[in-house]
N, C-alpha and C. Protein backbone atom coordinates (compact mmCIF):
# COMPACT_ATOMS: atom_id res chain seq x y z
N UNK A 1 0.85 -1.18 0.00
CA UNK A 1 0.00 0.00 0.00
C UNK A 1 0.89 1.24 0.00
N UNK A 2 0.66 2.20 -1.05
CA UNK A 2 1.43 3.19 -1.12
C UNK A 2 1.58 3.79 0.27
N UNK A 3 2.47 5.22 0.92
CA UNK A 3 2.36 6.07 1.78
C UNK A 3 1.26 7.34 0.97
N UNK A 4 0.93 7.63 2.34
CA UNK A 4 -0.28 9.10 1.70
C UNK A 4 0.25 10.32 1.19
N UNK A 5 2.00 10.25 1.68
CA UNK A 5 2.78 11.31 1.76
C UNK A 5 3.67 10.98 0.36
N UNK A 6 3.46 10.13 -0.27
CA UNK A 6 4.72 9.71 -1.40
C UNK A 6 4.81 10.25 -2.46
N UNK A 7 5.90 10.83 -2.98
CA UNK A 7 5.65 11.49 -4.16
C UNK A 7 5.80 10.11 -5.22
N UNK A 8 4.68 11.29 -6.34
CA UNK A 8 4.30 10.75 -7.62
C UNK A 8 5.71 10.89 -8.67
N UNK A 9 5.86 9.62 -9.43
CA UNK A 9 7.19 10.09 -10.75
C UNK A 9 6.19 10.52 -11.75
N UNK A 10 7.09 11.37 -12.69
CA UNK A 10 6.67 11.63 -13.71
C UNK A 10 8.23 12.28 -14.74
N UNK A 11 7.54 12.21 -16.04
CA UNK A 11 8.33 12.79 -17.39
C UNK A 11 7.96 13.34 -17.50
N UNK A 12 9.09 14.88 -18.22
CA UNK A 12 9.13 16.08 -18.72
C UNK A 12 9.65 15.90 -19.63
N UNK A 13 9.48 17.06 -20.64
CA UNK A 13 10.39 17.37 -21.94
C UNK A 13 10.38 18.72 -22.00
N UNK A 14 11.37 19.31 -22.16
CA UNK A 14 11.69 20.73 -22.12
C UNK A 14 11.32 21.20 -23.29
N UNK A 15 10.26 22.32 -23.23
CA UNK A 15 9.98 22.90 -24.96
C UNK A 15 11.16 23.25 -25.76
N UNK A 16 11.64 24.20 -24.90
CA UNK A 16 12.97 25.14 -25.45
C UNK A 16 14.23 24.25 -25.27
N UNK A 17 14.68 23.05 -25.12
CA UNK A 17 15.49 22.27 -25.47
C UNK A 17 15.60 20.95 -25.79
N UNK A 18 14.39 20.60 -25.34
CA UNK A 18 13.51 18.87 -25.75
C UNK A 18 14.32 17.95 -24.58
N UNK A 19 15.18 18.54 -23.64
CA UNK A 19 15.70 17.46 -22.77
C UNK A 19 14.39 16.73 -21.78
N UNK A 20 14.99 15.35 -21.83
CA UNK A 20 13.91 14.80 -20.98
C UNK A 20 14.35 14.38 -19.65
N UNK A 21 13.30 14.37 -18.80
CA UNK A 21 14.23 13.95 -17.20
C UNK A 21 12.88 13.43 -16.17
N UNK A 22 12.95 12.92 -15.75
CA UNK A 22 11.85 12.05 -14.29
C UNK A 22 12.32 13.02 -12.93
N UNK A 23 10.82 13.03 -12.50
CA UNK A 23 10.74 13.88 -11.52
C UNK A 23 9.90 13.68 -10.60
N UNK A 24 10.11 13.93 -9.23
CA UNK A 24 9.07 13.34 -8.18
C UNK A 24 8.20 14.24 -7.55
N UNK A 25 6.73 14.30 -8.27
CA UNK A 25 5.93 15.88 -7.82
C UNK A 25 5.41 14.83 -6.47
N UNK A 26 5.01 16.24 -5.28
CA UNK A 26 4.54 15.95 -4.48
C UNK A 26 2.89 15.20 -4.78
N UNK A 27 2.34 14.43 -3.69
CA UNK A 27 1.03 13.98 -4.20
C UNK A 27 -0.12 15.12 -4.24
N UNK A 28 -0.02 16.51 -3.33
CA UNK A 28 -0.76 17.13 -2.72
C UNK A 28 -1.11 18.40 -3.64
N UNK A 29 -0.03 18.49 -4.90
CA UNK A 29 0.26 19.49 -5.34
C UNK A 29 -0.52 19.33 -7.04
N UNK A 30 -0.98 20.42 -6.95
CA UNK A 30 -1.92 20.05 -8.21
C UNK A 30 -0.40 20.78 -9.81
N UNK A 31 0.37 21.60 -9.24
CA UNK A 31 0.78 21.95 -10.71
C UNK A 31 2.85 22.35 -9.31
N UNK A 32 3.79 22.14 -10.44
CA UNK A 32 4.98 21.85 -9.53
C UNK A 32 5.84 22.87 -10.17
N UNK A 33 6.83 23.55 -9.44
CA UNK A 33 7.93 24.57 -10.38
C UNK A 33 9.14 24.08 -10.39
N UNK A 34 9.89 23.76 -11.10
CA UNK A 34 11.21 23.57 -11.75
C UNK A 34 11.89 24.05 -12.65
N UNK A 35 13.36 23.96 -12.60
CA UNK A 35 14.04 24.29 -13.53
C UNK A 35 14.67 23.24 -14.80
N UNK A 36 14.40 23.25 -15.48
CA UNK A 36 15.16 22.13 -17.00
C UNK A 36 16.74 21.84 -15.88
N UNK A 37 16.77 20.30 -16.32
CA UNK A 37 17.94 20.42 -15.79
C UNK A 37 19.18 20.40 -16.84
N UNK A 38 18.49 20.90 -17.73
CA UNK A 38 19.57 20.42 -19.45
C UNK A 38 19.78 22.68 -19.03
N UNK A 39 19.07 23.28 -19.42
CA UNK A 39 18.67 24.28 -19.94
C UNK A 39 19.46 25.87 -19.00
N UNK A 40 17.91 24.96 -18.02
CA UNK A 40 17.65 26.05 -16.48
C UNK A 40 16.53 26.54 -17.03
N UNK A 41 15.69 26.55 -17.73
CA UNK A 41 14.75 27.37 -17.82
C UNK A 41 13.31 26.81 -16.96
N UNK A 42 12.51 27.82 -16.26
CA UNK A 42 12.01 27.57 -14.82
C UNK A 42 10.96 27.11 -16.06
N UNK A 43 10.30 25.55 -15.72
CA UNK A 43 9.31 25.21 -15.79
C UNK A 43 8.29 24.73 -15.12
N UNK A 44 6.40 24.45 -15.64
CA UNK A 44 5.53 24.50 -14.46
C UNK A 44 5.45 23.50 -15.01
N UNK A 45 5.29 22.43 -13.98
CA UNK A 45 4.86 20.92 -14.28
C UNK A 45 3.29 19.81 -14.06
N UNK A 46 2.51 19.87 -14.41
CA UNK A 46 0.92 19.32 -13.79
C UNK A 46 1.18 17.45 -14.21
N UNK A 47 0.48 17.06 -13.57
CA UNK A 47 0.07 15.52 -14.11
C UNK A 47 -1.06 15.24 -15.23
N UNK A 48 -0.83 14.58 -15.83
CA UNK A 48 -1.71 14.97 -16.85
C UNK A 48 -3.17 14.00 -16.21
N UNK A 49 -2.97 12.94 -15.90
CA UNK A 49 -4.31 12.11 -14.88
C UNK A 49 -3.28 11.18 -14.27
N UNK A 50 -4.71 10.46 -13.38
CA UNK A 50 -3.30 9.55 -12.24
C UNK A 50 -2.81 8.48 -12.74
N UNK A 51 -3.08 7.89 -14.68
CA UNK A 51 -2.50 6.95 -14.92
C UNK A 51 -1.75 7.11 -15.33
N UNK A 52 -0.93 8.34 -15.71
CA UNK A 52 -0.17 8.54 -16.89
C UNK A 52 1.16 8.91 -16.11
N UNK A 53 2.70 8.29 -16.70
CA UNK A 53 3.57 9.18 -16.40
C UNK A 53 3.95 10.21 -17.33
N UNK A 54 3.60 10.50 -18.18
CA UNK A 54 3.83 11.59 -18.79
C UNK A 54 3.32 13.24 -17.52
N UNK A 55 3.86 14.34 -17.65
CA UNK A 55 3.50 15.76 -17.33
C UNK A 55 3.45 16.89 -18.17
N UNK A 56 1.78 17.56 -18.03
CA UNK A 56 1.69 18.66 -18.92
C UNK A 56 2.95 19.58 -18.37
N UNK A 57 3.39 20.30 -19.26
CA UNK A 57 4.86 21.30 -18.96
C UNK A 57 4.65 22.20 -20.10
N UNK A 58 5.01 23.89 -19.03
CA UNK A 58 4.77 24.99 -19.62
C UNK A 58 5.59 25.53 -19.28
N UNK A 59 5.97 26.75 -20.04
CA UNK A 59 7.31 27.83 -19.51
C UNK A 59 6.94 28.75 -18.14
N UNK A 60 7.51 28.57 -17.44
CA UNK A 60 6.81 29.92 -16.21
C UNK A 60 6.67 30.96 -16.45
N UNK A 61 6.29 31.52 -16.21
CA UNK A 61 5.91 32.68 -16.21
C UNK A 61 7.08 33.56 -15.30
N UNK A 62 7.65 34.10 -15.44
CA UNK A 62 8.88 34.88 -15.07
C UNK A 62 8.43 36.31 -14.98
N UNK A 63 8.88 37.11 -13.33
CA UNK A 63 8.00 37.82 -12.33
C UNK A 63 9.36 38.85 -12.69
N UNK A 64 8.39 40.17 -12.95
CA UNK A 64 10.24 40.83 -12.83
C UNK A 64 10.10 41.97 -11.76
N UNK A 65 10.73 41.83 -10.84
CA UNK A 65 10.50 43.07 -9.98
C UNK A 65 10.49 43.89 -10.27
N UNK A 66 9.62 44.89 -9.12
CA UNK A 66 8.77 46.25 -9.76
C UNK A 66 10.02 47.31 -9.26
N UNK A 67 10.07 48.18 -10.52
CA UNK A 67 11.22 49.29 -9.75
C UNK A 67 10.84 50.10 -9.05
């Protein structure tokens, strides 16, 4: 029986460099932030449903402080 606390694996593919890499989102968390680990570029990560290891992945949205 799984733990309630266990993170979920999943696959990414980086838009802006196509690198692929496995990653362990929390269970609790509906969408996850990371960086490419090929790249660095901050990406948002969702599950796409609970059978799939594949993850929807989008570019973040990048905050620029206010002067």
């Amino acid at each position: 029986m799984p733990e309630l606390n266990a993170g979920r694996p999943g696959m990414y593919r980086c838009p802006v460099c196509s690198y692929r890499d496995l990653v362990e989102l929390e269970q609790s968390a509906e969408r996850h932030s990371i960086e490419c680990g090929n790249c660095g570029t901050p990406l948002d990560l969702a599950p796409r449903d609970v059978h799939s290891l594949q993850l929807s992945v989008q570019i973040a949205e990048i905050r620029l402080p206010s002067p």
